[in-house]
N, C-alpha and C. Protein backbone atom coordinates (compact mmCIF):
# COMPACT_ATOMS: atom_id res chain seq x y z
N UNK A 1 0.85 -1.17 0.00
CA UNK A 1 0.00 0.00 0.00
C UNK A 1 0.90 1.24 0.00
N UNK A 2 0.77 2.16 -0.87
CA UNK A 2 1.79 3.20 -1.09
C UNK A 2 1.16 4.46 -0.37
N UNK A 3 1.88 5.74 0.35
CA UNK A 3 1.55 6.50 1.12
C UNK A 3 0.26 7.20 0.41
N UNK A 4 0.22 7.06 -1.07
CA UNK A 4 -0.95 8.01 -1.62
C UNK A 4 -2.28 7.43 -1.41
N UNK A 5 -2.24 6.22 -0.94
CA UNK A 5 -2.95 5.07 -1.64
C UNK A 5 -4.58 5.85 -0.63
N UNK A 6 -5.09 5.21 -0.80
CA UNK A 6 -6.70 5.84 0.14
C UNK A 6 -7.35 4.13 0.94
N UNK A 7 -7.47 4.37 2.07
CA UNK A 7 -8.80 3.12 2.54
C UNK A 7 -10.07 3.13 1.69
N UNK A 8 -10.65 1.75 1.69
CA UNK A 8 -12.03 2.05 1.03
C UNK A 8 -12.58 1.73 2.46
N UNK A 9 -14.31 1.97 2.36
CA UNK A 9 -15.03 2.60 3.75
C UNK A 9 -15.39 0.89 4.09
N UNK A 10 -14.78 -0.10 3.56
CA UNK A 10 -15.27 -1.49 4.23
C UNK A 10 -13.52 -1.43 4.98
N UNK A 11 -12.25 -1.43 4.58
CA UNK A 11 -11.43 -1.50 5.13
C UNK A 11 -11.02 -0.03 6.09
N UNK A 12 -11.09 0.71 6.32
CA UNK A 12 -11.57 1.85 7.01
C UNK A 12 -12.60 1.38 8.45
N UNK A 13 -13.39 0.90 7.81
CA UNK A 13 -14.00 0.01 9.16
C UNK A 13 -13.24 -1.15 10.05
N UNK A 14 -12.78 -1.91 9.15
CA UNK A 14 -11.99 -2.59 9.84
C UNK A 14 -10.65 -2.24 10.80
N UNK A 15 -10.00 -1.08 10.06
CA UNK A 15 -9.29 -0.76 11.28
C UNK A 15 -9.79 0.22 12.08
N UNK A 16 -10.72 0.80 12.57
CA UNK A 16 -11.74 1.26 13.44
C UNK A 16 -12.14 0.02 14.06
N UNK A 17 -12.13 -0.93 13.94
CA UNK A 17 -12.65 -1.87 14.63
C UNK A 17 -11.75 -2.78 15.46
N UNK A 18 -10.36 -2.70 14.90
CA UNK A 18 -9.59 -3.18 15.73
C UNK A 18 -8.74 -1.97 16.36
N UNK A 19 -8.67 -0.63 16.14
CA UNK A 19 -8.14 -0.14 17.20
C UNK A 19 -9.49 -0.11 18.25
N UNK A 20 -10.61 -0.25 18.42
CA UNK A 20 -11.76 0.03 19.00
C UNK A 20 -11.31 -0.84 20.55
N UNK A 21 -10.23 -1.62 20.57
CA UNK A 21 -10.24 -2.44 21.76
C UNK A 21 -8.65 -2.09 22.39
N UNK A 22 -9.06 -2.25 23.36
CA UNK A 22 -7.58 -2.11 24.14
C UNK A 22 -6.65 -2.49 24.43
N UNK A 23 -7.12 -4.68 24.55
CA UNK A 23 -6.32 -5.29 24.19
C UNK A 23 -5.55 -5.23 22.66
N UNK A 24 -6.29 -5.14 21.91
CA UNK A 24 -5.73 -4.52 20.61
C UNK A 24 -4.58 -3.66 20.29
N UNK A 25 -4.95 -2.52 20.95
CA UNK A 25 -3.99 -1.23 21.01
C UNK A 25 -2.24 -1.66 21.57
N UNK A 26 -2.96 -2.42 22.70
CA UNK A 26 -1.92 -3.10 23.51
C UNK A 26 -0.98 -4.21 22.70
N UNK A 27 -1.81 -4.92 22.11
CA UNK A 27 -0.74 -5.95 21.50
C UNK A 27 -0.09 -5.22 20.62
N UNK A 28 -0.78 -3.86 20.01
CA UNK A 28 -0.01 -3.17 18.55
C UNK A 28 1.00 -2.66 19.66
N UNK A 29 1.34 -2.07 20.40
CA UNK A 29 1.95 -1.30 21.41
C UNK A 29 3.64 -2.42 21.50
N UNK A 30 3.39 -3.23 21.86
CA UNK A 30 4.05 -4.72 22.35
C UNK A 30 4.77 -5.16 21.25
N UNK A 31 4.57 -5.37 19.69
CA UNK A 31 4.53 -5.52 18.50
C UNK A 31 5.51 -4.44 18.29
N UNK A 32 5.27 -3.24 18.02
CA UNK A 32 6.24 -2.03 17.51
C UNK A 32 7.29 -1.84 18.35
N UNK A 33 7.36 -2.00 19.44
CA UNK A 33 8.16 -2.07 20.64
C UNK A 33 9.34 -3.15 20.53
N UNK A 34 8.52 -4.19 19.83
CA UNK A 34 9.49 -5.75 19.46
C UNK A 34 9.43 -5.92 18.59
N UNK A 35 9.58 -5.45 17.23
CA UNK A 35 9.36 -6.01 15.72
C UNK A 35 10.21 -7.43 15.85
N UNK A 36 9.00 -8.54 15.16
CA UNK A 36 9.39 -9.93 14.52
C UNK A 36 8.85 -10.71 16.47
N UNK A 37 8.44 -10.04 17.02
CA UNK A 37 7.99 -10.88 18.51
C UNK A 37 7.23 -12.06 17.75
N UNK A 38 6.88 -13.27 18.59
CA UNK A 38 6.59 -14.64 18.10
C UNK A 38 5.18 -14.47 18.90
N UNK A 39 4.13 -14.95 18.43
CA UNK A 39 2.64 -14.86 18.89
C UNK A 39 3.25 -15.05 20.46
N UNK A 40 3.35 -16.15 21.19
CA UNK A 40 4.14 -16.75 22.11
C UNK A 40 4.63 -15.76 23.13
N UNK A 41 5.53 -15.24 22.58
CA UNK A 41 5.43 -13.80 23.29
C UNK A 41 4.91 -12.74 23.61
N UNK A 42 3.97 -12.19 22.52
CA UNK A 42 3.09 -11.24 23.10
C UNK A 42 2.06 -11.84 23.68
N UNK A 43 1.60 -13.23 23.61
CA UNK A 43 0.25 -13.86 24.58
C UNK A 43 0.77 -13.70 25.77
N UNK A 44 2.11 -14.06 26.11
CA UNK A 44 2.96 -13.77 27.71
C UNK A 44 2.37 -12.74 28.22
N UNK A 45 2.26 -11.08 27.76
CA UNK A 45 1.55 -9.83 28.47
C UNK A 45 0.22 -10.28 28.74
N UNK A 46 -0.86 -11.04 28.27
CA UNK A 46 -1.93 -11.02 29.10
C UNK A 46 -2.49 -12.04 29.30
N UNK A 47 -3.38 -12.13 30.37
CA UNK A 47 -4.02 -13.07 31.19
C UNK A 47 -5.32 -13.40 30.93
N UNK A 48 -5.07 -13.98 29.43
CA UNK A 48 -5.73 -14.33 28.65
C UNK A 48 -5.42 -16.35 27.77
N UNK A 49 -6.54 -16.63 27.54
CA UNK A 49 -5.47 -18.12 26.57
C UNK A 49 -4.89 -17.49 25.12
N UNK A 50 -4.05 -18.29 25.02
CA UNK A 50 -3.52 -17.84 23.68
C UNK A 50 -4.05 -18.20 22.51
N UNK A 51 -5.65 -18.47 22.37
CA UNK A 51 -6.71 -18.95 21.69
C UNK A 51 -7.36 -17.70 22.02
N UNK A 52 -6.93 -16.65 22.59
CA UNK A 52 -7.93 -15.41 22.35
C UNK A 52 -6.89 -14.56 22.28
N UNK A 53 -6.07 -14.43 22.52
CA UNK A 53 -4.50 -13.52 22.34
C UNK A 53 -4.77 -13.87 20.21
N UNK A 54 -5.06 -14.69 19.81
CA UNK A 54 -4.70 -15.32 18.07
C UNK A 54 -5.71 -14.61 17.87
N UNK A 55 -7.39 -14.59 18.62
CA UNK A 55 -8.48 -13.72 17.76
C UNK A 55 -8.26 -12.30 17.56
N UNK A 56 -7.80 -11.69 18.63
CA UNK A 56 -6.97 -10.40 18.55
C UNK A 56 -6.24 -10.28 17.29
N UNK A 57 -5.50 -10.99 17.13
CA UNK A 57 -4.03 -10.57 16.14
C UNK A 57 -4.85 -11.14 14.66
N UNK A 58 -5.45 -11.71 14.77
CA UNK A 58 -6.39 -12.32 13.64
C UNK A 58 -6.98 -10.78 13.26
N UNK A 59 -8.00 -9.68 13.69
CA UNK A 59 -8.55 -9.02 14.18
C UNK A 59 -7.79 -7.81 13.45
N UNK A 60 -6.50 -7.39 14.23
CA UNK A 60 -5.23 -6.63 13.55
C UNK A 60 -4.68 -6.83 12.59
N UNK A 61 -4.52 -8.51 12.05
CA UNK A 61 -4.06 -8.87 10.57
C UNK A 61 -5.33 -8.34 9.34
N UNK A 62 -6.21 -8.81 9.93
CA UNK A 62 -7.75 -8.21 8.83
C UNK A 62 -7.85 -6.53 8.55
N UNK A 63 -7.22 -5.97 9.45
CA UNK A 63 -7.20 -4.44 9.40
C UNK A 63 -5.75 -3.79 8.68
N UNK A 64 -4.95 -5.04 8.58
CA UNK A 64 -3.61 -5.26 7.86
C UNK A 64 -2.45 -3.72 8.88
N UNK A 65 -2.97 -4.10 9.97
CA UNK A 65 -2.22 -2.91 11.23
C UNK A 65 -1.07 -4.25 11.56
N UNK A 66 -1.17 -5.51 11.67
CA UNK A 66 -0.19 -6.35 11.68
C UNK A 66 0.10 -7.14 10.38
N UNK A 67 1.66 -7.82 10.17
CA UNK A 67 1.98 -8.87 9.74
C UNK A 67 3.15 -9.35 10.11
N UNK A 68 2.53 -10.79 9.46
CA UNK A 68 3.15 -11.88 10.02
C UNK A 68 3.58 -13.03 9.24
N UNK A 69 4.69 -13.30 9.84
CA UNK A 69 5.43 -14.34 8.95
C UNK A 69 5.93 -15.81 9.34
N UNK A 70 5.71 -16.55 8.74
CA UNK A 70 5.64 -18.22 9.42
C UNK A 70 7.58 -18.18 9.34
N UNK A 71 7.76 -18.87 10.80
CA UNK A 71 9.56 -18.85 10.90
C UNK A 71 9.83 -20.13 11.42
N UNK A 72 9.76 -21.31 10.84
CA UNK A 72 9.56 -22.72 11.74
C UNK A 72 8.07 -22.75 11.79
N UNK A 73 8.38 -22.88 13.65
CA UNK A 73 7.34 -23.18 14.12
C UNK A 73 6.50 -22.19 14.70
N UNK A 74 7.15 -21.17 14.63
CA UNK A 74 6.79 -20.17 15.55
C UNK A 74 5.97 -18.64 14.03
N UNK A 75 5.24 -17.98 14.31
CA UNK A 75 4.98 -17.05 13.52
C UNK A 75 5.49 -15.34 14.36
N UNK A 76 6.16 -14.49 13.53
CA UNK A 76 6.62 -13.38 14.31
C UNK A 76 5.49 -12.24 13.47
N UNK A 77 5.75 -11.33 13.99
CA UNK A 77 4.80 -10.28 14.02
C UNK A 77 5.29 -8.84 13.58
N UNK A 78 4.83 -8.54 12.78
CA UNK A 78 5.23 -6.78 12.23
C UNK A 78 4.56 -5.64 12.55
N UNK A 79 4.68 -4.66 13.15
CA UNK A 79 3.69 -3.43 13.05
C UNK A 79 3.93 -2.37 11.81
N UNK A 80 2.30 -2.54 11.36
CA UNK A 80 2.08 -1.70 10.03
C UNK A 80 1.61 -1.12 9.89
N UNK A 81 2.50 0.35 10.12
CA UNK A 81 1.71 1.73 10.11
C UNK A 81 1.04 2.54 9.07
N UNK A 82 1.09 1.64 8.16
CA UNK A 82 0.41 2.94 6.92
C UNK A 82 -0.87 2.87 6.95
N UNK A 83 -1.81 2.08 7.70
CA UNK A 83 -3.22 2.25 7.45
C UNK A 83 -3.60 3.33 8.31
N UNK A 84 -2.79 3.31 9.34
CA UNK A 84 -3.00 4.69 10.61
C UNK A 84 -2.40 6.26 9.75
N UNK A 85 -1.61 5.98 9.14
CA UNK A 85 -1.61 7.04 8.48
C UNK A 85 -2.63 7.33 7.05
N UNK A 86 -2.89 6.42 6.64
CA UNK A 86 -4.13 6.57 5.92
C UNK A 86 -5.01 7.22 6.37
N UNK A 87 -5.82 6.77 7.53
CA UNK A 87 -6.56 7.55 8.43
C UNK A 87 -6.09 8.94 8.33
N UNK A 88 -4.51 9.24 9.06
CA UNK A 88 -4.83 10.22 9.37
C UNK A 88 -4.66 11.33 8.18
N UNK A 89 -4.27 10.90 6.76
CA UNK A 89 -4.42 11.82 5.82
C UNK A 89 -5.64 12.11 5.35
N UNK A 90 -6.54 10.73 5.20
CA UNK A 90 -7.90 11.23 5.21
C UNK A 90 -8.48 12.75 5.74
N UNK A 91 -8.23 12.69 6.85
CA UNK A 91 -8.83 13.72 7.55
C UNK A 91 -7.95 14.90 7.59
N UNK A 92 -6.81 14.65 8.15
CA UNK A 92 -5.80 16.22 8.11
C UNK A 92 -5.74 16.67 6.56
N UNK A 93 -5.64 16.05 5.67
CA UNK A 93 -5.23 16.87 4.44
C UNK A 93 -6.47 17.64 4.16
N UNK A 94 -7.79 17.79 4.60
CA UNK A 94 -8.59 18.21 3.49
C UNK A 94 -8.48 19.51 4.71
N UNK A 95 -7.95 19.35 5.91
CA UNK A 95 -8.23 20.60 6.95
C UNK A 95 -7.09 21.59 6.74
N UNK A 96 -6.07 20.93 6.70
CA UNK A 96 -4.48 21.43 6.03
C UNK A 96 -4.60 23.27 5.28
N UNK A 97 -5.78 23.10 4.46
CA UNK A 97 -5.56 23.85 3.21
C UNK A 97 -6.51 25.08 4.02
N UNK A 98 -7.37 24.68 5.15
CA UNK A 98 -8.11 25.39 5.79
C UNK A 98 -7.68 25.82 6.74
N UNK A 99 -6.79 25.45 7.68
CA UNK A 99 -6.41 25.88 9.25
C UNK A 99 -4.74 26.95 8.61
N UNK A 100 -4.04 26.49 7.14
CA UNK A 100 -2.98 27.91 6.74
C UNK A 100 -3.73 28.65 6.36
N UNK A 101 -5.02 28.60 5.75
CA UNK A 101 -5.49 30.04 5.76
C UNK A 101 -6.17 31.15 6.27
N UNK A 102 -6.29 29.97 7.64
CA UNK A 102 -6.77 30.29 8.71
C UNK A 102 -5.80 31.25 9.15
N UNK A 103 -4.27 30.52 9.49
CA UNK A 103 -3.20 31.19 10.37
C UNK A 103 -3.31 32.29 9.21
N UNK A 104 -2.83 32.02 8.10
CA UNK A 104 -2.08 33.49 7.42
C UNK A 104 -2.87 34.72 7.59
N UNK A 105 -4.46 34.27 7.68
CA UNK A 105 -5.89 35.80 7.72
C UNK A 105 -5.01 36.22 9.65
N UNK A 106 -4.53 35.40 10.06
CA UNK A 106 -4.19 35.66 11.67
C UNK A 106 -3.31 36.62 11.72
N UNK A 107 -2.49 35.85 11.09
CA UNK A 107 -1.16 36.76 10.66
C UNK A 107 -0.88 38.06 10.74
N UNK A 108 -1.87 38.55 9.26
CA UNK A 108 -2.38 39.42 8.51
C UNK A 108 -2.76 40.58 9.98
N UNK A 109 -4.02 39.77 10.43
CA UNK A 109 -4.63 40.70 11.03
C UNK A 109 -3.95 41.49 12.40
N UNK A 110 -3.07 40.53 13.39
CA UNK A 110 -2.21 40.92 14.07
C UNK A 110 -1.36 41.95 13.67
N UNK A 111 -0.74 41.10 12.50
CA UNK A 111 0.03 42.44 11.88
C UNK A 111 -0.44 44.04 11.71
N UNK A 112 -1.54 43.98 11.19
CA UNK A 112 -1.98 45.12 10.77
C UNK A 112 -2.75 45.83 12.07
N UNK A 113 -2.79 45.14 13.30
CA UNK A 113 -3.45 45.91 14.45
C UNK A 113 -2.38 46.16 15.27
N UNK A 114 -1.16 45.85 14.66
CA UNK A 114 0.05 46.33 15.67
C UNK A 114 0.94 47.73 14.90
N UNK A 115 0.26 48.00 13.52
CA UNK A 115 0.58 49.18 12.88
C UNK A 115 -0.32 50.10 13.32
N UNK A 116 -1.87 50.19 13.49
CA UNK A 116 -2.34 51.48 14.30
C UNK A 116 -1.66 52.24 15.49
């Protein structure tokens, strides 16, 4: 997925849906912290079975915020930030063009009330 690229509003949902949880947030947290960690290891942080630690990361792989790669026996784990930045260009770029012309009318006007 290339930085220009756009979410469509079914995958857009999906990662709204997996940052929506905390355990979620948390395993992404754990993940970026440890790039290539082994499921194995991040199930270790919670007190959970590791049959619900997998629906999680299942959850984050569908929202493509994780990947993962079979190494043996073990599968390790990637954090993948471009859908979060997807998001957040969605929204900041279209405000971008509105909040500089916001500042520059600011600018302007300061300026010109410090010449009276």
């Amino acid at each position: 997925m290339s930085a220009r690229a756009r979410l469509d509003e079914d995958h857009l949902d999906r990662v709204f849906v997996a940052l929506g949880n905390r355990t979620r947030r948390q395993i992404l947290d754990i993940v970026a912290a440890h790039p290539g960690s082994a499921v194995g290891q991040v199930a270790e942080h919670f007190e959970m079975s590791r049959i619900a630690v997998q629906k999680h990361l299942a959850t984050l792989e569908d929202a493509d915020l994780l990947m993962s790669e079979k190494q043996g026996r073990e599968r390790r784990l990637w954090f993948n930030a471009v859908p979060l930045q997807l998001v957040h260009e969605r929204w900041s770029e279209q405000y971008q063009s509105f909040w500089a012309n916001r500042l520059t009318q600011l600018k302007y006007a300061a300026e010109n009330k410090g010449r009276r």
